[in-house]
Protein backbone atom coordinates (compact mmCIF):
# COMPACT_ATOMS: atom_id res chain seq x y z
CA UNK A 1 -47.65 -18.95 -2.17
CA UNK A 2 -51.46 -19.01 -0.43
CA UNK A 3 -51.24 -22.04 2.51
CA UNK A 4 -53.97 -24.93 1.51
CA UNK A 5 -56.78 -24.89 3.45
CA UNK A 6 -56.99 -28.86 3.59
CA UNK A 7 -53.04 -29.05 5.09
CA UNK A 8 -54.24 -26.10 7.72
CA UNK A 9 -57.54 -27.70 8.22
CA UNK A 10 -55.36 -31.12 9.22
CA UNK A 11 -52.94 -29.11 11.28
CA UNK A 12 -55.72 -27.39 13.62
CA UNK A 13 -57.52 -30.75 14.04
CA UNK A 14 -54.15 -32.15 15.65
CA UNK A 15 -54.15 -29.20 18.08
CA UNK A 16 -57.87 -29.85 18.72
CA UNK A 17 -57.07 -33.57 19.44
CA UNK A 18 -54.34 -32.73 21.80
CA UNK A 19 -56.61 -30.05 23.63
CA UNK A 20 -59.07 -32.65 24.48
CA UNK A 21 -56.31 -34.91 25.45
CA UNK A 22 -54.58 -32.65 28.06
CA UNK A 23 -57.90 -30.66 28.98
CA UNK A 24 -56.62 -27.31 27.55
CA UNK A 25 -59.21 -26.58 24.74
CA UNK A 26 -59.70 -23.27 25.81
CA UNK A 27 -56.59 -22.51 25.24
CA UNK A 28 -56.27 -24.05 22.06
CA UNK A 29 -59.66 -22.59 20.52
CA UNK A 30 -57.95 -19.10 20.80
CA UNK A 31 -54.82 -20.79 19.71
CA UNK A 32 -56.68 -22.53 16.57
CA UNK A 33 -58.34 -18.85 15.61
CA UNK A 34 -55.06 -16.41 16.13
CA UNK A 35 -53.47 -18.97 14.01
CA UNK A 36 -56.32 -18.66 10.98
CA UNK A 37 -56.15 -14.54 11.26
CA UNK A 38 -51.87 -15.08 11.25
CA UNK A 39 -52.50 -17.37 8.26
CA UNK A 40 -54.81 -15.03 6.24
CA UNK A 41 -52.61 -11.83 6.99
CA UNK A 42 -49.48 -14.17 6.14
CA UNK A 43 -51.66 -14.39 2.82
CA UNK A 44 -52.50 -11.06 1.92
CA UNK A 45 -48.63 -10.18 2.75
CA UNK A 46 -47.38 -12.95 0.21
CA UNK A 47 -49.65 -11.39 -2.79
CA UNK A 48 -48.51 -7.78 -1.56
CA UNK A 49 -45.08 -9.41 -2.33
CA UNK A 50 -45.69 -10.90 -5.53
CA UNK A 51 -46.97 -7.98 -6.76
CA UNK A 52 -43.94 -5.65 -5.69
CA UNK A 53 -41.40 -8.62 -7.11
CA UNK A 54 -43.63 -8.40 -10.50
CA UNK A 55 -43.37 -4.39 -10.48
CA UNK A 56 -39.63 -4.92 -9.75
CA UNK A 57 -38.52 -7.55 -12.35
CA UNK A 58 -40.06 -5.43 -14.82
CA UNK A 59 -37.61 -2.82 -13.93
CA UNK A 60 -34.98 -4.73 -13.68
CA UNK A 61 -35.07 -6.61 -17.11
CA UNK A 62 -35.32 -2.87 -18.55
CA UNK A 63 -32.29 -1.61 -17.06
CA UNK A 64 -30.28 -5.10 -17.20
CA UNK A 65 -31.93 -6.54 -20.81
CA UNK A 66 -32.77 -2.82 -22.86
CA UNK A 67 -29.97 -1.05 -21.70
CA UNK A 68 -27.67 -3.83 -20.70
CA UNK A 69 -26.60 -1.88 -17.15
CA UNK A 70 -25.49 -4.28 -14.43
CA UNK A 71 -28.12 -4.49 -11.78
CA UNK A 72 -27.04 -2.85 -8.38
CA UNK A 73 -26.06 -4.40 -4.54
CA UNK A 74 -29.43 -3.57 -3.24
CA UNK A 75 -31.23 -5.00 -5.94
CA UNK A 76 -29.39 -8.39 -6.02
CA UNK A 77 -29.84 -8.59 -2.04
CA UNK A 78 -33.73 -7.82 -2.01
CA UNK A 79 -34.03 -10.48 -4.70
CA UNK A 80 -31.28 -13.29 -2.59
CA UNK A 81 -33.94 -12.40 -0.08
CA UNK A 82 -37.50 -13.10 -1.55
CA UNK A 83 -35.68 -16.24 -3.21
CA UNK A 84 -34.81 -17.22 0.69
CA UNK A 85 -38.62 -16.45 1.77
CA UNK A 86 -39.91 -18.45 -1.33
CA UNK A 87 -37.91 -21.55 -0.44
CA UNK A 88 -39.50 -21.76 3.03
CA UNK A 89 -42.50 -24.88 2.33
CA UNK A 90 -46.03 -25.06 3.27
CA UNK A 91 -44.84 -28.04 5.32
CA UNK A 92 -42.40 -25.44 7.13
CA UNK A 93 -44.65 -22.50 7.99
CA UNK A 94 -47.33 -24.97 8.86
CA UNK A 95 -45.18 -26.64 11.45
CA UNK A 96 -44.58 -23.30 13.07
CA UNK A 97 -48.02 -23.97 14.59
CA UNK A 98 -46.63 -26.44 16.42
CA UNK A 99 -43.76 -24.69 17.36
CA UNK A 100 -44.12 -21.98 20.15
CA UNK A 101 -40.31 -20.46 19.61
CA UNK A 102 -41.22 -19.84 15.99
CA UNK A 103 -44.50 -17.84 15.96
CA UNK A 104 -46.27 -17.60 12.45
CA UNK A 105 -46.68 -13.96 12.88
CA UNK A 106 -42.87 -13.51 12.80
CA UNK A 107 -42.86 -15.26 9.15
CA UNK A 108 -45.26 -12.70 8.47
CA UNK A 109 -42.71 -9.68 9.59
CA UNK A 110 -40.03 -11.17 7.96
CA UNK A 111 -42.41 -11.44 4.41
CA UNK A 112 -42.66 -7.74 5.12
CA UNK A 113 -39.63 -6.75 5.76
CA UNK A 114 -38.78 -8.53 1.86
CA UNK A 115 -41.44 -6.43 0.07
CA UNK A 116 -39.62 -3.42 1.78
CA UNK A 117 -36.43 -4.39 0.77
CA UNK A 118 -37.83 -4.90 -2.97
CA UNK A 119 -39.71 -1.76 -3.31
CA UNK A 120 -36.58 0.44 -1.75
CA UNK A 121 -34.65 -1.93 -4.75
CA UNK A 122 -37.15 -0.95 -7.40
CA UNK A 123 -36.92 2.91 -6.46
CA UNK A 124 -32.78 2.62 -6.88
CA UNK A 125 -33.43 1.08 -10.37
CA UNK A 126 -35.70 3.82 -11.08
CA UNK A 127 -33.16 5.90 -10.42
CA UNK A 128 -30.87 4.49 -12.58
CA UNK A 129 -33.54 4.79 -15.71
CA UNK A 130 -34.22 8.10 -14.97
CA UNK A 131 -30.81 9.25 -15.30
CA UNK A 132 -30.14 6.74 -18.16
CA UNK A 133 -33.24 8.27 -19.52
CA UNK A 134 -32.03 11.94 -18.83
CA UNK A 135 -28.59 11.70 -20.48
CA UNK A 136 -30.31 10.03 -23.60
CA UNK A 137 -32.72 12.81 -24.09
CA UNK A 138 -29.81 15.23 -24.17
CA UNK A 139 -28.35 13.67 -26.59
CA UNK A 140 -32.15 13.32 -28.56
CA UNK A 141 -31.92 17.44 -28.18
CA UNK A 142 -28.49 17.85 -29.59
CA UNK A 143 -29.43 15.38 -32.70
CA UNK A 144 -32.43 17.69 -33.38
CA UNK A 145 -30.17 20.90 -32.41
CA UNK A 146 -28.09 19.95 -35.41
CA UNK A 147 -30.80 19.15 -37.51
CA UNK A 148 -31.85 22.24 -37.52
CA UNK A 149 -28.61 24.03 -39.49
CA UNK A 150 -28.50 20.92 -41.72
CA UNK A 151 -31.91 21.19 -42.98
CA UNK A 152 -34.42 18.90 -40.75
CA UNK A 153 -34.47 15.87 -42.69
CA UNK A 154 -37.36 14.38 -42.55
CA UNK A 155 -36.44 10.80 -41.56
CA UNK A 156 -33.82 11.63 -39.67
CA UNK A 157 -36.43 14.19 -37.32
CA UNK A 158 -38.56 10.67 -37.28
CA UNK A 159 -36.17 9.12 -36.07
CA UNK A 160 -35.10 11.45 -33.11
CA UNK A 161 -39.10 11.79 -32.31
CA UNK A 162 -39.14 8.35 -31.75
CA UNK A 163 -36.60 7.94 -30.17
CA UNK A 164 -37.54 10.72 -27.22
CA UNK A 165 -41.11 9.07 -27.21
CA UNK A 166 -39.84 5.96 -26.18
CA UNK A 167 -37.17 6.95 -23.89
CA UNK A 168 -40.14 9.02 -22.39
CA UNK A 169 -42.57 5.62 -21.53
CA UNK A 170 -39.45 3.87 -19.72
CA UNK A 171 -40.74 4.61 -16.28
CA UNK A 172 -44.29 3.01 -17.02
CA UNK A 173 -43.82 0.89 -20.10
CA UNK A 174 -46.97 -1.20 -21.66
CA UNK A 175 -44.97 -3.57 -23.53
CA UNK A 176 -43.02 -6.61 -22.05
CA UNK A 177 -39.28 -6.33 -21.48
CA UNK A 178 -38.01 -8.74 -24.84
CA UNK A 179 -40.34 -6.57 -27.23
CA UNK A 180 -38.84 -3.21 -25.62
CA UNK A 181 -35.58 -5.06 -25.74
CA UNK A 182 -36.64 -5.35 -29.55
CA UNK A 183 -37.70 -1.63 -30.55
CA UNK A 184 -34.43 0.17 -28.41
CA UNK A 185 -32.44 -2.10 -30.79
CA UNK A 186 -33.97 -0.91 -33.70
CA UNK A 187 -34.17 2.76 -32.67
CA UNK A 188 -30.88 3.19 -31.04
CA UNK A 189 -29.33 1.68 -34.36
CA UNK A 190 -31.20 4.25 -36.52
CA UNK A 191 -30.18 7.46 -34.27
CA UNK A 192 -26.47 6.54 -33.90
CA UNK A 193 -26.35 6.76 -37.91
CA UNK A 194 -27.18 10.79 -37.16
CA UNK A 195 -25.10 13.22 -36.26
CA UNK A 196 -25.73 12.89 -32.14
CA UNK A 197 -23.25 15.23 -30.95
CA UNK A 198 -21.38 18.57 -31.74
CA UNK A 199 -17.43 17.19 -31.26
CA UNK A 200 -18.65 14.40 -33.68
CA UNK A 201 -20.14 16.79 -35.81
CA UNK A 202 -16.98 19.00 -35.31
CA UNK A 203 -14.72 16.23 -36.47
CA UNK A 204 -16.57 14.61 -39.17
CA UNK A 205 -16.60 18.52 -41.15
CA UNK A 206 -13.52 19.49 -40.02
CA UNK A 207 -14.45 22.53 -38.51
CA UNK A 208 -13.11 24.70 -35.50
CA UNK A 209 -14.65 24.22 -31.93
CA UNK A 210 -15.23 28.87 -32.37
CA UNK A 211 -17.61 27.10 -35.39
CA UNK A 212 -19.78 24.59 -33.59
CA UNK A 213 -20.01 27.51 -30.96
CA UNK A 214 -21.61 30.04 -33.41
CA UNK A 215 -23.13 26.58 -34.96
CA UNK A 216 -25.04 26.04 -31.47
CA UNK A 217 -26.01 29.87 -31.31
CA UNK A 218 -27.54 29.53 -34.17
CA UNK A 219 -29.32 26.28 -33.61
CA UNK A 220 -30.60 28.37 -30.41
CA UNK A 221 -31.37 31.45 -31.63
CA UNK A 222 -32.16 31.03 -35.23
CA UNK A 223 -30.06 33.54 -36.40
CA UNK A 224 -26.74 35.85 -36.20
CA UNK A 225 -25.39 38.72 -37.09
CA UNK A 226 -22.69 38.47 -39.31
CA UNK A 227 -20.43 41.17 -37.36
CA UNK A 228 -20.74 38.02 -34.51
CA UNK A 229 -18.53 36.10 -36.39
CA UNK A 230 -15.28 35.36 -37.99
CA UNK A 231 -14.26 34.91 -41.56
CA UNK A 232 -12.65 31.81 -40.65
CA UNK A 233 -16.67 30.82 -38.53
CA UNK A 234 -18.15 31.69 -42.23
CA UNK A 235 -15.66 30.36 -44.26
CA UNK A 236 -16.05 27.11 -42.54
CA UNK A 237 -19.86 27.00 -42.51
CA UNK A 238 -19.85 27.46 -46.68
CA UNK A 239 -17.25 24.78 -46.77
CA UNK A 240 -20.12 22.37 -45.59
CA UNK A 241 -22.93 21.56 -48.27
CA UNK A 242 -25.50 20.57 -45.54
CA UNK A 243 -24.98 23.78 -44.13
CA UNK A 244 -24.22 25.93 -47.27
CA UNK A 245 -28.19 24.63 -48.53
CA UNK A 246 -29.09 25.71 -45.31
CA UNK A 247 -27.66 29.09 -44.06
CA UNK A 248 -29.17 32.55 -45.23
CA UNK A 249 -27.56 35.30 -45.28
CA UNK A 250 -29.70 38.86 -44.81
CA UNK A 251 -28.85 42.41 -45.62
């Protein structure tokens, strides 16, 4: 993105040579410097950009490649847009030197008006993970909420523990998007084989939805009184060997 300096250096000799042609050199020694300042800002606003687009495309490929969501209007726009501001050539902005209806400080403005429209993109996709990320931890804390009356298998209690730790580090990752990509596979794979979620839980035993209520008391609480429930609660519970192992009762 950074202009050469032997193009520019070419470019302000030409206005230098037509300054001493028409007598205006004054003019066109101001002219010459304003242009190097517009060309060093128009600099340090393209690595500004490149830097947002990196933090951005990082994002993206998590949301669109980990957790294959579709990326949203404002993100395909802001990107339409720094693609537009990348195709413009050296040969193009350095002819705008040339060209008083076309100031270089305007290519500038519009450069900064991208990176705006990339970092309000980025902060929709962040969004997106955190809610992504909030509705998967729920589920990570119903997992271990069942895990609980069933006995806390060790692997299985891995398993969720990893799985919350990485949905955790999705905001700031370390690792690039494909080896992310990589380990969500792997974990996601391991934690559907648990029991995620009470109704599945409900209909893989059987039991009564007045059973996975008392069920998710006690997962709360750690205990009940028996006087709290119904024979049919209790009978159902002792039908179930993970939770027959499990369950004490106390006089």
């Amino acid at each position: 993105m950074p202009i050469q300096t032997t193009s520019l250096k070419s470019k302000l000799d030409s206005l230098e040579q037509k300054a001493e042609e028409f007598d205006t050199r004054t003019n066109t020694e101001e002219r010459v410097g304003q242009t190097e300042e517009d060309l060093k800002e128009l600099n340090r606003t393209l690595r500004k950009l490149k830097q947002s687009l990196d933090d951005f495309e990082r994002q993206a490929g998590i949301l669109t490649q980990v957790f294959e969501q579709s990326l949203p209007s404002e993100a395909v726009a802001a990107r339409d847009k720094v693609q537009s501001i990348s195709s413009v050539t050296q040969d193009d902005i350095l002819d705008r030197i040339d060209d008083k209806s076309h100031s270089l400080s305007a290519h500038v403005d519009e450069v900064r008006d991208a990176r705006e429209e990339v970092k309000s993109a980025q902060r929709i996709i962040g969004d997106q993970l955190k809610e992504i990320q909030r509705e998967k931890l729920a589920d990570a804390d119903t997992a271990e909420s069942i895990q609980k009356i069933v006995g806390e298998e060790p692997e299985a209690m891995k398993t969720i523990s990893q799985y919350r730790s990485f949905l955790n580090s999705i905001l700031n990752p370390r690792d690039s998007v494909s080896h992310l990509k990589s380990q969500w596979q792997g974990l996601e794979k391991a934690f559907d084989n648990l029991d995620t979620d009470w109704e599945g839980f409900r209909q893989r035993h059987g039991l009564s939805q007045q059973t996975i209520e008392d069920l998710k008391k006690l997962s709360r609480e750690g205990e009940v009184d028996l006087d709290d429930l119904d024979d049919a609660s209790v009978n159902e519970m002792l039908d179930v060997p993970e939770l027959r192992s499990t369950i004490k009762v106390s006089l």
